[in-house]
N, C-alpha and C. Protein backbone atom coordinates (compact mmCIF):
# COMPACT_ATOMS: atom_id res chain seq x y z
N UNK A 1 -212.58 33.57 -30.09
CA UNK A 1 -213.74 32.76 -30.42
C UNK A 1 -213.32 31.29 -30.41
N UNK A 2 -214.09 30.45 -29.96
CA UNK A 2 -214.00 29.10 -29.80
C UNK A 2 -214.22 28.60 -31.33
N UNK A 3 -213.61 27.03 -31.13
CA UNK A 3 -213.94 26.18 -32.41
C UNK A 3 -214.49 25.15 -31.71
N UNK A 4 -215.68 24.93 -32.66
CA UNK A 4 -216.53 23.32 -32.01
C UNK A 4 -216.32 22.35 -33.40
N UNK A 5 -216.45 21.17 -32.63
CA UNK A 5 -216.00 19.88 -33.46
C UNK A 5 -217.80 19.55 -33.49
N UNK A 6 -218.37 18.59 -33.96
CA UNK A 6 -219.43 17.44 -33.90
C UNK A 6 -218.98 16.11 -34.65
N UNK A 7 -219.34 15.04 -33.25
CA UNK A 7 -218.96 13.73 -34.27
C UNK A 7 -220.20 13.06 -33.60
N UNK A 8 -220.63 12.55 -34.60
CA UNK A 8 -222.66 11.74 -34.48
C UNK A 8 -222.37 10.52 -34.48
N UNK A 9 -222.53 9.65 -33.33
CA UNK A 9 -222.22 8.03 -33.79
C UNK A 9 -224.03 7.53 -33.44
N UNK A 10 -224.25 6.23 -34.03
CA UNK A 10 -224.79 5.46 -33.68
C UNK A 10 -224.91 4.61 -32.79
N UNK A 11 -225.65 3.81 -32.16
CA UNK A 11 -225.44 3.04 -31.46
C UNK A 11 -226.61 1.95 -31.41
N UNK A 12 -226.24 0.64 -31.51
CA UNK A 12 -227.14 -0.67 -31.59
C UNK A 12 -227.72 -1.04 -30.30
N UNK A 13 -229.01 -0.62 -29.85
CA UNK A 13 -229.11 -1.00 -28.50
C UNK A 13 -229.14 -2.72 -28.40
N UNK A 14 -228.87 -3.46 -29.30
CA UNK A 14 -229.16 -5.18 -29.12
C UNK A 14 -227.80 -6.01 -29.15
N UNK A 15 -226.73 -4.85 -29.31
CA UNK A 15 -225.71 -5.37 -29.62
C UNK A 15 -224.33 -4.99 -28.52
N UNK A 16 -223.72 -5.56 -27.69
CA UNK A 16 -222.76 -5.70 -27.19
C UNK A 16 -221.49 -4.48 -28.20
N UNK A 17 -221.46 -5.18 -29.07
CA UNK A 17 -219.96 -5.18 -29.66
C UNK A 17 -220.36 -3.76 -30.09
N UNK A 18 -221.47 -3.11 -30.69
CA UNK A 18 -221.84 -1.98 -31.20
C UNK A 18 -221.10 -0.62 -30.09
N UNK A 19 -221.51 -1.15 -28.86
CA UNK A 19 -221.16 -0.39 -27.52
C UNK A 19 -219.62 -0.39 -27.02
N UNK A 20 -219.05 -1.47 -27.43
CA UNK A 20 -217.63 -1.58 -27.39
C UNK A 20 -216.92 -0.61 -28.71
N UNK A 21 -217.58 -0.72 -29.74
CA UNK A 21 -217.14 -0.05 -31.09
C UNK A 21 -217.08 1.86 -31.15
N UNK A 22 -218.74 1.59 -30.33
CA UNK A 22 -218.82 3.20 -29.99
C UNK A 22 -217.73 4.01 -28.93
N UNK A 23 -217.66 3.16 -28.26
CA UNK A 23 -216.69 3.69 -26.98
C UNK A 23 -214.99 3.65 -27.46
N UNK A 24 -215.01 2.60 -28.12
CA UNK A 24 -213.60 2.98 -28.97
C UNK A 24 -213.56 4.18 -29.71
N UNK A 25 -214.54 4.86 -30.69
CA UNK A 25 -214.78 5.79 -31.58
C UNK A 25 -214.44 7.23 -30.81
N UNK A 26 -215.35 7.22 -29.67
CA UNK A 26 -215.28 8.29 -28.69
C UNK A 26 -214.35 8.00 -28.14
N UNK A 27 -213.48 7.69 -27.61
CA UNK A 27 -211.80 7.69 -26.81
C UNK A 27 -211.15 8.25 -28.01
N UNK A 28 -211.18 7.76 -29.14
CA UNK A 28 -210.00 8.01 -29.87
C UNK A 28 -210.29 9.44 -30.23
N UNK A 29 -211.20 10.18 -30.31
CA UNK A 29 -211.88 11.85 -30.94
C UNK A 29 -211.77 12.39 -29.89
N UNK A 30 -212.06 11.99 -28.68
CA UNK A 30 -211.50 12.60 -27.68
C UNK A 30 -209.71 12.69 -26.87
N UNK A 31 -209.32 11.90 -27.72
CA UNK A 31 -207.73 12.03 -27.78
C UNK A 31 -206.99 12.42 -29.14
N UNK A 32 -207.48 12.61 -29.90
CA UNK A 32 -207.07 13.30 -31.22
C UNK A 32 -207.53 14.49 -30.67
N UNK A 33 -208.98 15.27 -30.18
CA UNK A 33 -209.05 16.80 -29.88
C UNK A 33 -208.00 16.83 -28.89
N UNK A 34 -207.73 16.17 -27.81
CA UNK A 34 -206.25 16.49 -26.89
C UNK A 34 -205.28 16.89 -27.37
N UNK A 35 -204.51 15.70 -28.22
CA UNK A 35 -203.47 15.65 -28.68
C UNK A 35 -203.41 17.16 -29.88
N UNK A 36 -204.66 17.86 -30.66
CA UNK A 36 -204.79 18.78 -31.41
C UNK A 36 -204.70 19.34 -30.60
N UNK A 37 -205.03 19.83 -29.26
CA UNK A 37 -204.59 21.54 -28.17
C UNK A 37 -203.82 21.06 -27.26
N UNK A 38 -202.55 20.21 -27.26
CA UNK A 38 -201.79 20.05 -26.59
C UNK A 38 -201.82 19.48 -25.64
N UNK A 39 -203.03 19.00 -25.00
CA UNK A 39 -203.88 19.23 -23.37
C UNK A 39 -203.39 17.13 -23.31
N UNK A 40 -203.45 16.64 -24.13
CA UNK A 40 -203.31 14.28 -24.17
C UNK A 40 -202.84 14.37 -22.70
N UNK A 41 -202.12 14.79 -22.27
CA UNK A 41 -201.20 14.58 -20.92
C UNK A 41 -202.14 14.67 -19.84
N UNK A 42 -203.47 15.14 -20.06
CA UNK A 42 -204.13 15.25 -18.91
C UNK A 42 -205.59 14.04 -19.13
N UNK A 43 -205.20 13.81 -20.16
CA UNK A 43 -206.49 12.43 -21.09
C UNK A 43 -206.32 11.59 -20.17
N UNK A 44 -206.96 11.03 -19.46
CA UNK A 44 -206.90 9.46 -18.83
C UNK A 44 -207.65 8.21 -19.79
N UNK A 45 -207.31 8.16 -21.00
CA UNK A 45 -208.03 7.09 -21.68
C UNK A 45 -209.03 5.99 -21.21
N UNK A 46 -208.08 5.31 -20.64
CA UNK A 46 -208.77 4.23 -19.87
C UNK A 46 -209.75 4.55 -18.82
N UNK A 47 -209.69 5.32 -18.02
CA UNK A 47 -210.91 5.46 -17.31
C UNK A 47 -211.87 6.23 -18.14
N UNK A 48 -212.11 7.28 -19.24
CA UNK A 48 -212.69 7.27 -19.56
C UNK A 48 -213.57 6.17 -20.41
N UNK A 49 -212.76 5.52 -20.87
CA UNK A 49 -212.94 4.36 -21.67
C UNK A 49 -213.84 3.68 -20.66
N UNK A 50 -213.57 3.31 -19.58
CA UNK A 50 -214.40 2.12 -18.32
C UNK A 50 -215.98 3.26 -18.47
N UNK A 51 -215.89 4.61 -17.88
CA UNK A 51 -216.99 5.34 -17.73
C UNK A 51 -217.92 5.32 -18.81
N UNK A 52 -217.46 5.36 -19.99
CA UNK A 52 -218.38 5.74 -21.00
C UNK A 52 -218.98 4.13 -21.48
N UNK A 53 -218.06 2.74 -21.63
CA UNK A 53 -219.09 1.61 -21.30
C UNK A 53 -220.09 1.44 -20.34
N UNK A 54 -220.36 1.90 -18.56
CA UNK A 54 -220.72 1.84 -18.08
C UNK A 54 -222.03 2.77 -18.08
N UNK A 55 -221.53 3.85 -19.05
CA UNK A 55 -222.93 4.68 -18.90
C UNK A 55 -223.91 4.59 -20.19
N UNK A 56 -223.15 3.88 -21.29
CA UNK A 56 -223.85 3.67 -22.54
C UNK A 56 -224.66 2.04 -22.46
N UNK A 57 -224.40 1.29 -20.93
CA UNK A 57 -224.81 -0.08 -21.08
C UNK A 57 -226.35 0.11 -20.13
N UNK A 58 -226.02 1.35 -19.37
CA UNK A 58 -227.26 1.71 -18.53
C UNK A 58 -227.76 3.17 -19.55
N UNK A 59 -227.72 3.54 -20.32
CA UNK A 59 -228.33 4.67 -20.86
C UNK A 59 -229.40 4.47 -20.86
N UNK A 60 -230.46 4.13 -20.46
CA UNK A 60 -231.56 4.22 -20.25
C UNK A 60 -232.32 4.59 -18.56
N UNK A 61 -231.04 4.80 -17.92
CA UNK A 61 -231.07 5.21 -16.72
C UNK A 61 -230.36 6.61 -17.15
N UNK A 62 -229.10 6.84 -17.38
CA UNK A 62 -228.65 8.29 -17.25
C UNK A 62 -228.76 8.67 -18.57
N UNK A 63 -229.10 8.28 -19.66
CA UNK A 63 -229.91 8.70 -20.95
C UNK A 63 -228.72 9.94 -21.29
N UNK A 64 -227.48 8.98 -21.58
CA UNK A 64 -226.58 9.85 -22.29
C UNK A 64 -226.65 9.78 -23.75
N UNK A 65 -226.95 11.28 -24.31
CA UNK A 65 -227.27 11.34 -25.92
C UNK A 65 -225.79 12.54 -26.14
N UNK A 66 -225.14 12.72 -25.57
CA UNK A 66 -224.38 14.08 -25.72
C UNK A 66 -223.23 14.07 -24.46
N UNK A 67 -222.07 13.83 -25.08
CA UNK A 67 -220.46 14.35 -24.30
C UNK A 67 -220.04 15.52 -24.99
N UNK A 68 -219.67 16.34 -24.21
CA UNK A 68 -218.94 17.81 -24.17
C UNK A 68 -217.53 17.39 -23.62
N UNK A 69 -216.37 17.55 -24.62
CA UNK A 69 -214.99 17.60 -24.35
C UNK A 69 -214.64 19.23 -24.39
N UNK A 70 -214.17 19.92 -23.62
CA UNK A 70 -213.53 21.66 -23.79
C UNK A 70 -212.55 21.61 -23.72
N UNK A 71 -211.60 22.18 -24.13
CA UNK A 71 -210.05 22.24 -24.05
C UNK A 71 -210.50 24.24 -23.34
N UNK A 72 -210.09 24.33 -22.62
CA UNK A 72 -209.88 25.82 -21.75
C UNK A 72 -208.85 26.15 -22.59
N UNK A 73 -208.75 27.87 -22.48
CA UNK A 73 -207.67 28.96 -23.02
C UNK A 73 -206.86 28.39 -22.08
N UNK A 74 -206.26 28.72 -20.66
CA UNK A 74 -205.71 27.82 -19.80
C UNK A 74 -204.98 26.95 -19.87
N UNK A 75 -205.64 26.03 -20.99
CA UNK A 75 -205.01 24.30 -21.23
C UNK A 75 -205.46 23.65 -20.52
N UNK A 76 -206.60 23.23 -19.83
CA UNK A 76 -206.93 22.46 -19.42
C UNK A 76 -207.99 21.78 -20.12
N UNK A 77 -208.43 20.19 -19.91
CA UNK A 77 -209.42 19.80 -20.67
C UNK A 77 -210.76 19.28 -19.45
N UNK A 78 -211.92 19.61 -19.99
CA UNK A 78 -212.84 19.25 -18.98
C UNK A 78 -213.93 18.49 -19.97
N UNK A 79 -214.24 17.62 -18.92
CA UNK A 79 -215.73 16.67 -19.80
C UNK A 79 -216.51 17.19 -19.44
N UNK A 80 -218.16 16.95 -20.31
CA UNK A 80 -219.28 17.74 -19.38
C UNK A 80 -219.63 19.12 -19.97
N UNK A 81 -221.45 19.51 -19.26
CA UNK A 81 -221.29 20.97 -20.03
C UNK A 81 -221.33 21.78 -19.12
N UNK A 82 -220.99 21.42 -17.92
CA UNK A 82 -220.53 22.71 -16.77
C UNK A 82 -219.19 22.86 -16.56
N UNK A 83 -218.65 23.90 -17.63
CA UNK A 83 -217.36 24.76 -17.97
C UNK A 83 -216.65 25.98 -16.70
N UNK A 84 -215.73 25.92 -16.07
CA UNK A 84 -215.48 26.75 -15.78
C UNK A 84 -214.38 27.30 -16.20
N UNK A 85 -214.51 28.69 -17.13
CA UNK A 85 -213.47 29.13 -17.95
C UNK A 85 -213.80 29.92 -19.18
N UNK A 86 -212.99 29.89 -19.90
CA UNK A 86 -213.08 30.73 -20.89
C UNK A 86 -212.45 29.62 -21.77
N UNK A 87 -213.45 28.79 -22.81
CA UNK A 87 -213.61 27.47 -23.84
C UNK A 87 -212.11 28.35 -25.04
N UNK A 88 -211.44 27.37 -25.49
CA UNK A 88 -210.71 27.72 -26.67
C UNK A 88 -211.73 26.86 -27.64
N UNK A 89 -211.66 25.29 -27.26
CA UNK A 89 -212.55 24.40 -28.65
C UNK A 89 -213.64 23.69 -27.76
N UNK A 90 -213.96 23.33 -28.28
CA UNK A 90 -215.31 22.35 -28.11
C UNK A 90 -215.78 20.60 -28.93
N UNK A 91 -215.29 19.72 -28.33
CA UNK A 91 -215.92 18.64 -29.10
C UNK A 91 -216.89 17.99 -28.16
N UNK A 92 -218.26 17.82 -29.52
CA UNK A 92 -219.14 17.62 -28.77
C UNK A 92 -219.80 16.20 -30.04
N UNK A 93 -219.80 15.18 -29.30
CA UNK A 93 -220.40 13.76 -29.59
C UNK A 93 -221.22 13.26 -28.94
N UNK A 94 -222.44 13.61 -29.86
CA UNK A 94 -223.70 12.99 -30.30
C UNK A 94 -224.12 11.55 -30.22
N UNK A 95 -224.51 11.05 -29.42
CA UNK A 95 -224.78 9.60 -29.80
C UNK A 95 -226.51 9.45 -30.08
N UNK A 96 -226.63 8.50 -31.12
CA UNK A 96 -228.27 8.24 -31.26
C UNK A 96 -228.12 6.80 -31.44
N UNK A 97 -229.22 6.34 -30.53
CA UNK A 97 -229.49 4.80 -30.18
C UNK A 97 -230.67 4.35 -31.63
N UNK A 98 -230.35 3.15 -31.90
CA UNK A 98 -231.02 2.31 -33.18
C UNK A 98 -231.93 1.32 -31.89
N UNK A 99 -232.73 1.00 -32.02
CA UNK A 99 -233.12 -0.64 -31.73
C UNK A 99 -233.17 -1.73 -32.52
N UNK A 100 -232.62 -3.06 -32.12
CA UNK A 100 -232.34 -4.32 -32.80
C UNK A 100 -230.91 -4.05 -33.14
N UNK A 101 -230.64 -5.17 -34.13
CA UNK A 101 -229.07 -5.37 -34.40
C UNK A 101 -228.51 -4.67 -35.10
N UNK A 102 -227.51 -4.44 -34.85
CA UNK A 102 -226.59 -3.77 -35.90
C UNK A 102 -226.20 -4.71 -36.71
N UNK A 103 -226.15 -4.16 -38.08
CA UNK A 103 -225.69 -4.59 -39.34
C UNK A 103 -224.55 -3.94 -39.83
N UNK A 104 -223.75 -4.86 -40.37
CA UNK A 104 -222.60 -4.45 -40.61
C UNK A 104 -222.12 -4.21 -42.08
């Protein structure tokens, strides 16, 4: 049986830095679930890091509310919810958009 994670962030649609903050949040949960099933060695941080600014600055075009990280029995890690395999864990982060500024 698999284990699933959930981590719920926010996000300031008026704010720059909110989107930089979020995308830090998600790299690092998605490299702590790595580094927890062994799999970091196959993490490319940084490009995920570039992808997930790029798709949270247009989310209103690809209307990302939800990343799927799987770590496979296998050992492999895949983003996304088209799995091929048999899932050991599951982290899955939630994002929900605010409008106006974030307050700190």
């Amino acid at each position: 049986m698999s284990e699933t994670e959930v981590l719920d962030l926010t996000i300031a649609t008026a704010e720059v830095k909110s989107i930089n903050e979020v995308v830090t949040a998600i790299v690092q949960a998605l490299q702590n679930f790595a580094q927890k099933y062994g799999v970091a060695d196959q993490f490319n941080s940084k490009q995920i890091e570039e992808d997930l600014a790029i798709f949270l600055v247009k989310r209103r075009v690809v209307n990302l509310t939800e990343l799927r990280a799987t770590i496979l029995e296998g050992g492999d890690i895949q983003l996304g919810n088209t799995i091929k395999g048999n899932r050991k864990a599951d982290l899955i982060v939630k994002l929900h958009y605010k409008e106006g500024v974030h307050s700190r």
